[in-house]
PDB file of N, CA and C in Angstrom:
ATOM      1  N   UNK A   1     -91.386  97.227 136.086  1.00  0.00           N
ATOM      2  CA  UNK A   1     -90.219  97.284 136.944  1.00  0.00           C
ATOM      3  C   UNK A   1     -90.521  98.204 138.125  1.00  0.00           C
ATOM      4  N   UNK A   2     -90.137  97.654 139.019  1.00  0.00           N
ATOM      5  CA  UNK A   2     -90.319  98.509 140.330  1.00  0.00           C
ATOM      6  C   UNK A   2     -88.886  99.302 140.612  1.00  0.00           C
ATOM      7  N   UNK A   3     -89.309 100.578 141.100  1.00  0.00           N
ATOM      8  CA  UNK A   3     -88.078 101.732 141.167  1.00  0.00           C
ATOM      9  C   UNK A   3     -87.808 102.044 142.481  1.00  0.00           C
ATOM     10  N   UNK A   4     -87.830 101.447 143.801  1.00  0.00           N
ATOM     11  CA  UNK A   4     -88.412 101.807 145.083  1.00  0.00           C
ATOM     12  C   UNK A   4     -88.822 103.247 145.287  1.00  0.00           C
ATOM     13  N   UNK A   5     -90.348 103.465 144.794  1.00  0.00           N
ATOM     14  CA  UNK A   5     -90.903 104.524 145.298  1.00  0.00           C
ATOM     15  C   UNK A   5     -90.223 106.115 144.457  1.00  0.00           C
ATOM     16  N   UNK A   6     -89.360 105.607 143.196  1.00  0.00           N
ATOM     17  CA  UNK A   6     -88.998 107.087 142.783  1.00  0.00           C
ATOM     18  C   UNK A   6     -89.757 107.971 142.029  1.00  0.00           C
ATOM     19  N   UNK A   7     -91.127 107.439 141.986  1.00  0.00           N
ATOM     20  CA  UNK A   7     -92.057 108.260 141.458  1.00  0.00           C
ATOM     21  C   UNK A   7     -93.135 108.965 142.386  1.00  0.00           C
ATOM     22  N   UNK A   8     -93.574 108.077 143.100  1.00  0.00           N
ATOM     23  CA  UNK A   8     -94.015 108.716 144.392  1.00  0.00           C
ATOM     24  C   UNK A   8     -92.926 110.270 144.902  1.00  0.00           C
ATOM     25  N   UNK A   9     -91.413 109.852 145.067  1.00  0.00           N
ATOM     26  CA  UNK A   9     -90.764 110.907 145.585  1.00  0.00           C
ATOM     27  C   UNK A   9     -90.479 112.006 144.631  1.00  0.00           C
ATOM     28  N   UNK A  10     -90.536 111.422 143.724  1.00  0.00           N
ATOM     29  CA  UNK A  10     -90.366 113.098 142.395  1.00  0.00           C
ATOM     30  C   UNK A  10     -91.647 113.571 142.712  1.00  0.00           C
ATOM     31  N   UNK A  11     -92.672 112.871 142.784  1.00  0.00           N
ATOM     32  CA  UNK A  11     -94.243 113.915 142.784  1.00  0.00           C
ATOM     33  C   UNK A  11     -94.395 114.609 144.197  1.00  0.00           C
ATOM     34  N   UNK A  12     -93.774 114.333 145.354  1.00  0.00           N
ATOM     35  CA  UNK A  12     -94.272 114.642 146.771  1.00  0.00           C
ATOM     36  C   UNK A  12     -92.706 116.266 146.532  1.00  0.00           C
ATOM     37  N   UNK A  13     -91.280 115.990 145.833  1.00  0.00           N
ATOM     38  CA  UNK A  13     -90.846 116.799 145.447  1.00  0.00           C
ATOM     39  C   UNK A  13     -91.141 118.115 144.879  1.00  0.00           C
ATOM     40  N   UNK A  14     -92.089 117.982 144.034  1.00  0.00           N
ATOM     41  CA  UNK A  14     -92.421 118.718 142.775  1.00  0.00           C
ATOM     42  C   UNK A  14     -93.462 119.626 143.213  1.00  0.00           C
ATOM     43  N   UNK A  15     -94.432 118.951 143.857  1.00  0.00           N
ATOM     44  CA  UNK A  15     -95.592 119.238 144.950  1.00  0.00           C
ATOM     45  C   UNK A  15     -94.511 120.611 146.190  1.00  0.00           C
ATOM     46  N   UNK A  16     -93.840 120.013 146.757  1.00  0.00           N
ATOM     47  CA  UNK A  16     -92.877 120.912 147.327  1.00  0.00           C
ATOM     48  C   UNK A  16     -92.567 122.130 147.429  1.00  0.00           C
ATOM     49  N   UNK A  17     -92.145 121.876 146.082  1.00  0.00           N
ATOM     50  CA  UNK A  17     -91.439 123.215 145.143  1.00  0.00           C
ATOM     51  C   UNK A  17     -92.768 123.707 144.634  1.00  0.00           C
ATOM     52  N   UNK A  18     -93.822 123.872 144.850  1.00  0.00           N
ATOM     53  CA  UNK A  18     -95.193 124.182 144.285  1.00  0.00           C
ATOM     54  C   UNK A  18     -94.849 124.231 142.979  1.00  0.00           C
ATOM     55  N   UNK A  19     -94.501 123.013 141.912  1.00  0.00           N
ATOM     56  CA  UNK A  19     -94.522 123.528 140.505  1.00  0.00           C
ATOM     57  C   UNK A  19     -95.645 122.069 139.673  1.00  0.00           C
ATOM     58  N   UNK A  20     -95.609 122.723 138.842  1.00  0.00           N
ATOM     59  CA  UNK A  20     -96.745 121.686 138.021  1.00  0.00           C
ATOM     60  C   UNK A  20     -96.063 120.665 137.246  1.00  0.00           C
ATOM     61  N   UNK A  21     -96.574 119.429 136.513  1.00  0.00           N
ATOM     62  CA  UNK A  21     -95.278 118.675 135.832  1.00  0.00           C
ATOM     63  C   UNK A  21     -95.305 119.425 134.615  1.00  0.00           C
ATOM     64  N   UNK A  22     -96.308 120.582 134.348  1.00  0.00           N
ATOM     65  CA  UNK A  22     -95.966 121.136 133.159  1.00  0.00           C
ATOM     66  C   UNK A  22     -94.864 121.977 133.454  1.00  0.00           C
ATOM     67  N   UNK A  23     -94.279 123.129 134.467  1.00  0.00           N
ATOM     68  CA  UNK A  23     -93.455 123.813 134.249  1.00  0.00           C
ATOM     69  C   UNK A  23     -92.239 122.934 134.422  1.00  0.00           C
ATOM     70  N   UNK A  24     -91.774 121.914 135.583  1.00  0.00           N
ATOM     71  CA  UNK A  24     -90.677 120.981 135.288  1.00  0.00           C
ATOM     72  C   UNK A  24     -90.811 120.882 134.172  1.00  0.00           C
ATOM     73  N   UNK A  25     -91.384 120.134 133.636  1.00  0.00           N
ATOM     74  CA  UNK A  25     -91.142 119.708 132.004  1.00  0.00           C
ATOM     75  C   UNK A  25     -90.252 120.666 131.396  1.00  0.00           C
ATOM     76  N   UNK A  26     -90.673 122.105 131.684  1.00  0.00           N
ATOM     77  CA  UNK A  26     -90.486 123.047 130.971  1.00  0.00           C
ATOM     78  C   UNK A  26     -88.960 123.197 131.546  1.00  0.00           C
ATOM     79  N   UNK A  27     -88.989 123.250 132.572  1.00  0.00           N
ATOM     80  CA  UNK A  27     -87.273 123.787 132.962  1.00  0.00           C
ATOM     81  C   UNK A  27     -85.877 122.793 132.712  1.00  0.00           C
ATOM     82  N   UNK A  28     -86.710 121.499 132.234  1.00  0.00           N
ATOM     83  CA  UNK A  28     -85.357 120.173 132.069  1.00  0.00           C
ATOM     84  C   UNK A  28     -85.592 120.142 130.525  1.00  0.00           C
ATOM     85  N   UNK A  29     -87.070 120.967 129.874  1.00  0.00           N
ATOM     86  CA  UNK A  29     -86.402 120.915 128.235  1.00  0.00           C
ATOM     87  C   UNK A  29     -87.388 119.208 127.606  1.00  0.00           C
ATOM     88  N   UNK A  30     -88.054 118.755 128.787  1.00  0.00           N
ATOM     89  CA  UNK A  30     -88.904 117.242 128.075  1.00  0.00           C
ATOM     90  C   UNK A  30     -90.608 118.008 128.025  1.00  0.00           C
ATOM     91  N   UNK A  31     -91.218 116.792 127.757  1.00  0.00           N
ATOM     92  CA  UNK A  31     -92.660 116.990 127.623  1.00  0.00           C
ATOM     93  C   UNK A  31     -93.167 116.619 129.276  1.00  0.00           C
ATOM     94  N   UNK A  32     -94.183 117.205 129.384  1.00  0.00           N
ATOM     95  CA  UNK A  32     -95.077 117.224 130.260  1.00  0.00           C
ATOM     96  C   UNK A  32     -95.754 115.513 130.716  1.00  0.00           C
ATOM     97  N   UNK A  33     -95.971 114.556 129.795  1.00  0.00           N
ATOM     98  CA  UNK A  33     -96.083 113.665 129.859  1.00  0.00           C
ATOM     99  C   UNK A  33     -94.881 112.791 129.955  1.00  0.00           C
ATOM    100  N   UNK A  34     -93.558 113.084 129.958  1.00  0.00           N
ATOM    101  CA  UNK A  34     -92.331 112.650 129.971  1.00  0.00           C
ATOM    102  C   UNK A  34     -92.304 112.645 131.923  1.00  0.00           C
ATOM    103  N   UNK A  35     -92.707 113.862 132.510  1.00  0.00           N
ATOM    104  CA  UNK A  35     -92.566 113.968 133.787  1.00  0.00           C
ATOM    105  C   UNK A  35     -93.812 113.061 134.119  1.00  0.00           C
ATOM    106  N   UNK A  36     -94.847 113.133 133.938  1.00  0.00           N
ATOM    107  CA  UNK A  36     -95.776 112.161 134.141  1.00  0.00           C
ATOM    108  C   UNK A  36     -95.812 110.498 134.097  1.00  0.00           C
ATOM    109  N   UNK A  37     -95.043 110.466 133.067  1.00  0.00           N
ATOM    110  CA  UNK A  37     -94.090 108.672 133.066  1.00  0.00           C
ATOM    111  C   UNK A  37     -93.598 108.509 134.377  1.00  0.00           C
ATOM    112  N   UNK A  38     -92.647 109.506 134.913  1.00  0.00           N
ATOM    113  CA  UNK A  38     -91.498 109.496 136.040  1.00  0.00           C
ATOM    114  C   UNK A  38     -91.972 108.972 137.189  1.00  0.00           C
ATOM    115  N   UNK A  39     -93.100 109.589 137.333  1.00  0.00           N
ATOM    116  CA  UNK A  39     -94.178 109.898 138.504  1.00  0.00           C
ATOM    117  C   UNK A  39     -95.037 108.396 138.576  1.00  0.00           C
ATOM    118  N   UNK A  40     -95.468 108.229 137.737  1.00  0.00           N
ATOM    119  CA  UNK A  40     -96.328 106.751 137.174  1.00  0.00           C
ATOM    120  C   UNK A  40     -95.328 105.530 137.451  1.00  0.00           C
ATOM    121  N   UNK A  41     -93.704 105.804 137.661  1.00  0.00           N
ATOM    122  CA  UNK A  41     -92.693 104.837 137.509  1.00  0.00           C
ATOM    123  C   UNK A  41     -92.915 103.674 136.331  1.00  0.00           C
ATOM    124  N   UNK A  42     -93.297 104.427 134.826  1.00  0.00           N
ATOM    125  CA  UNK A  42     -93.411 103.973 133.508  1.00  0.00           C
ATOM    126  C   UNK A  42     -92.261 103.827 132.959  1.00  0.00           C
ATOM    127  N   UNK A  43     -91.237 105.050 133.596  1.00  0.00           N
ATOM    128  CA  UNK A  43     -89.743 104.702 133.413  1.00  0.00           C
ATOM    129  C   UNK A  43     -88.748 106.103 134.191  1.00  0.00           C
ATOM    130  N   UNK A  44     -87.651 105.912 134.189  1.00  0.00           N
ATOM    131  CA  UNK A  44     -86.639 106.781 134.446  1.00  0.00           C
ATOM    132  C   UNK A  44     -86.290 107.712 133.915  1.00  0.00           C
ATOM    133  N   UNK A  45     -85.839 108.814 134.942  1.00  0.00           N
ATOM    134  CA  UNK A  45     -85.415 109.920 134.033  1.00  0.00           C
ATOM    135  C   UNK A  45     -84.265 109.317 133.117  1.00  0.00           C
ATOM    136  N   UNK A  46     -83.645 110.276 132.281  1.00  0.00           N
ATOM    137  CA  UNK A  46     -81.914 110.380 131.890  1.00  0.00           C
ATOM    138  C   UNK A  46     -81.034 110.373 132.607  1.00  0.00           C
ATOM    139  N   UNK A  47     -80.508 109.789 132.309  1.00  0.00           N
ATOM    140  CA  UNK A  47     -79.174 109.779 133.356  1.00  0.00           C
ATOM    141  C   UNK A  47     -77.930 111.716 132.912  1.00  0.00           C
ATOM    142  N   UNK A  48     -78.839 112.170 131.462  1.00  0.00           N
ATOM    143  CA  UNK A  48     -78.198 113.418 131.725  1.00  0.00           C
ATOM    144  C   UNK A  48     -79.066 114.370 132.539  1.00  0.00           C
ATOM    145  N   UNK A  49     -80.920 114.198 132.829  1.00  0.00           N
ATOM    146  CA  UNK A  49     -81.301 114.770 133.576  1.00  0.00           C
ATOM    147  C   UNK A  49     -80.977 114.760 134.862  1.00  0.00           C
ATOM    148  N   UNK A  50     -80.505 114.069 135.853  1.00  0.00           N
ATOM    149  CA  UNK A  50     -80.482 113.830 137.017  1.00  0.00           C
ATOM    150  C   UNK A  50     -79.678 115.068 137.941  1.00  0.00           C
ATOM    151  N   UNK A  51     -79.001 115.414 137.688  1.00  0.00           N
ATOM    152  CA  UNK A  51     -78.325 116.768 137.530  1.00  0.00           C
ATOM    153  C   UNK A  51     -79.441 118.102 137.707  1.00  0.00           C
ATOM    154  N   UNK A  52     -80.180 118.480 136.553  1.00  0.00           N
ATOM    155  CA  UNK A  52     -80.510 119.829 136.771  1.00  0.00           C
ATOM    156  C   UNK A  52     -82.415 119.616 137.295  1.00  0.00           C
ATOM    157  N   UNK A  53     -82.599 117.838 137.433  1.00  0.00           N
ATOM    158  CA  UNK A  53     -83.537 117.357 137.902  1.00  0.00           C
ATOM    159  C   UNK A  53     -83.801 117.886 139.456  1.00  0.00           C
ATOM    160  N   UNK A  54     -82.607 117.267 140.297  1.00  0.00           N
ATOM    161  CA  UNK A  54     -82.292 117.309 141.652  1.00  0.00           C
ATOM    162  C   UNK A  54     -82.073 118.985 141.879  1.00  0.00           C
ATOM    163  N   UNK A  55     -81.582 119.715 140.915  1.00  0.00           N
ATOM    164  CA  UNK A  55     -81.633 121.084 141.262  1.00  0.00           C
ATOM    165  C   UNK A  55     -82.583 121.498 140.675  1.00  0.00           C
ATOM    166  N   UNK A  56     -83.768 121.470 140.090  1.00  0.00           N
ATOM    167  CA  UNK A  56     -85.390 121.991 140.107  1.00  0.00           C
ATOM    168  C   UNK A  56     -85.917 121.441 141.409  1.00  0.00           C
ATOM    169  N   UNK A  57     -85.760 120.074 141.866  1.00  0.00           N
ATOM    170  CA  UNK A  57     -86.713 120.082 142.915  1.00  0.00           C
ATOM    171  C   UNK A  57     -85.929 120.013 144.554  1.00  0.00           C
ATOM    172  N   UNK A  58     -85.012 120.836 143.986  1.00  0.00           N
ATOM    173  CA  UNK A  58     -84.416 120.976 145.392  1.00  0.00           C
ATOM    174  C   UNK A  58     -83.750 119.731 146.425  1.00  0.00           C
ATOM    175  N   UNK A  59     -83.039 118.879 145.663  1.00  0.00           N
ATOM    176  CA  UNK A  59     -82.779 118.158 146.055  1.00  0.00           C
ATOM    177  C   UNK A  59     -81.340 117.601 145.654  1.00  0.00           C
ATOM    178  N   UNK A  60     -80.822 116.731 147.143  1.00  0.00           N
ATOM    179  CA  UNK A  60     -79.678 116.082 146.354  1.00  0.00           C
ATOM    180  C   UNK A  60     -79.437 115.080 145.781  1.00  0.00           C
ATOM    181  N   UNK A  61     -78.621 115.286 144.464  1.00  0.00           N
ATOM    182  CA  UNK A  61     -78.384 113.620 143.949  1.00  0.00           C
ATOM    183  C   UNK A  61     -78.555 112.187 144.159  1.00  0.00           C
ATOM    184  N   UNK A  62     -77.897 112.690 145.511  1.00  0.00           N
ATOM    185  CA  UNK A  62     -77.925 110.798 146.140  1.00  0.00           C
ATOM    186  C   UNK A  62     -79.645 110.582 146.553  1.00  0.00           C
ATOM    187  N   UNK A  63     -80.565 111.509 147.130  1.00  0.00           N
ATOM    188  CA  UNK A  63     -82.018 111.388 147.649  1.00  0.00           C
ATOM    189  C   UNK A  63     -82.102 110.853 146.421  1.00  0.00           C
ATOM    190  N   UNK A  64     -81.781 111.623 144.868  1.00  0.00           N
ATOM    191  CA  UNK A  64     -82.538 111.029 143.940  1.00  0.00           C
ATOM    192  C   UNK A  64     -82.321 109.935 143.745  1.00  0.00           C
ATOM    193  N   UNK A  65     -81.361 109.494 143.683  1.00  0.00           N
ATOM    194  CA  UNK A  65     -80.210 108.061 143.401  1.00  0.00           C
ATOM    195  C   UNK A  65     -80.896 106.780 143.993  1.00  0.00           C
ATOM    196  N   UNK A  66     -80.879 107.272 145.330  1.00  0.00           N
ATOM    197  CA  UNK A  66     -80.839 105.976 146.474  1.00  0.00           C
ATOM    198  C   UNK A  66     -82.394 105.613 145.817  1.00  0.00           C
ATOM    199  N   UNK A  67     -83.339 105.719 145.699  1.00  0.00           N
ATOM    200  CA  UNK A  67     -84.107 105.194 145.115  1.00  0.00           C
ATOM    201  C   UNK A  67     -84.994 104.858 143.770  1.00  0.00           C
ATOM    202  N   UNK A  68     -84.001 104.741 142.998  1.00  0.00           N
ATOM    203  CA  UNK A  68     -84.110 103.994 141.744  1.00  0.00           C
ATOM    204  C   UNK A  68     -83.670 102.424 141.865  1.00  0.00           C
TER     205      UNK A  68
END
């Protein structure tokens, strides 16, 4: 399934915020390879992550939204 580009934009995000997908991982509470799926567009976050997702990488909701 194609996500328009929401894995590309979580990684150019994350990159941003200079953090690794190990410490995200660490601050939303998933595995390290869970953020690595995201990124790969293997699949979607949670719909309860999206929330404290967009506030680790500094971002707003809808940026995250509009492209899924």
């Amino acid at each position: 399934m194609i996500y328009n580009g929401i894995g590309n934009y979580l990684s150019a995000c994350r990159k941003k915020q200079n953090i690794t997908q190990k410490e995200l991982a660490e601050k939303l509470k998933v595995s390290p390879q869970t953020v690595s799926n995201w990124e790969r567009e293997l699949y979607l976050p949670d719909v309860s992550l999206i929330m404290p997702l967009s506030m680790a990488l500094g971002i707003e909701v809808h940026e995250l939204l509009k492209r899924v």
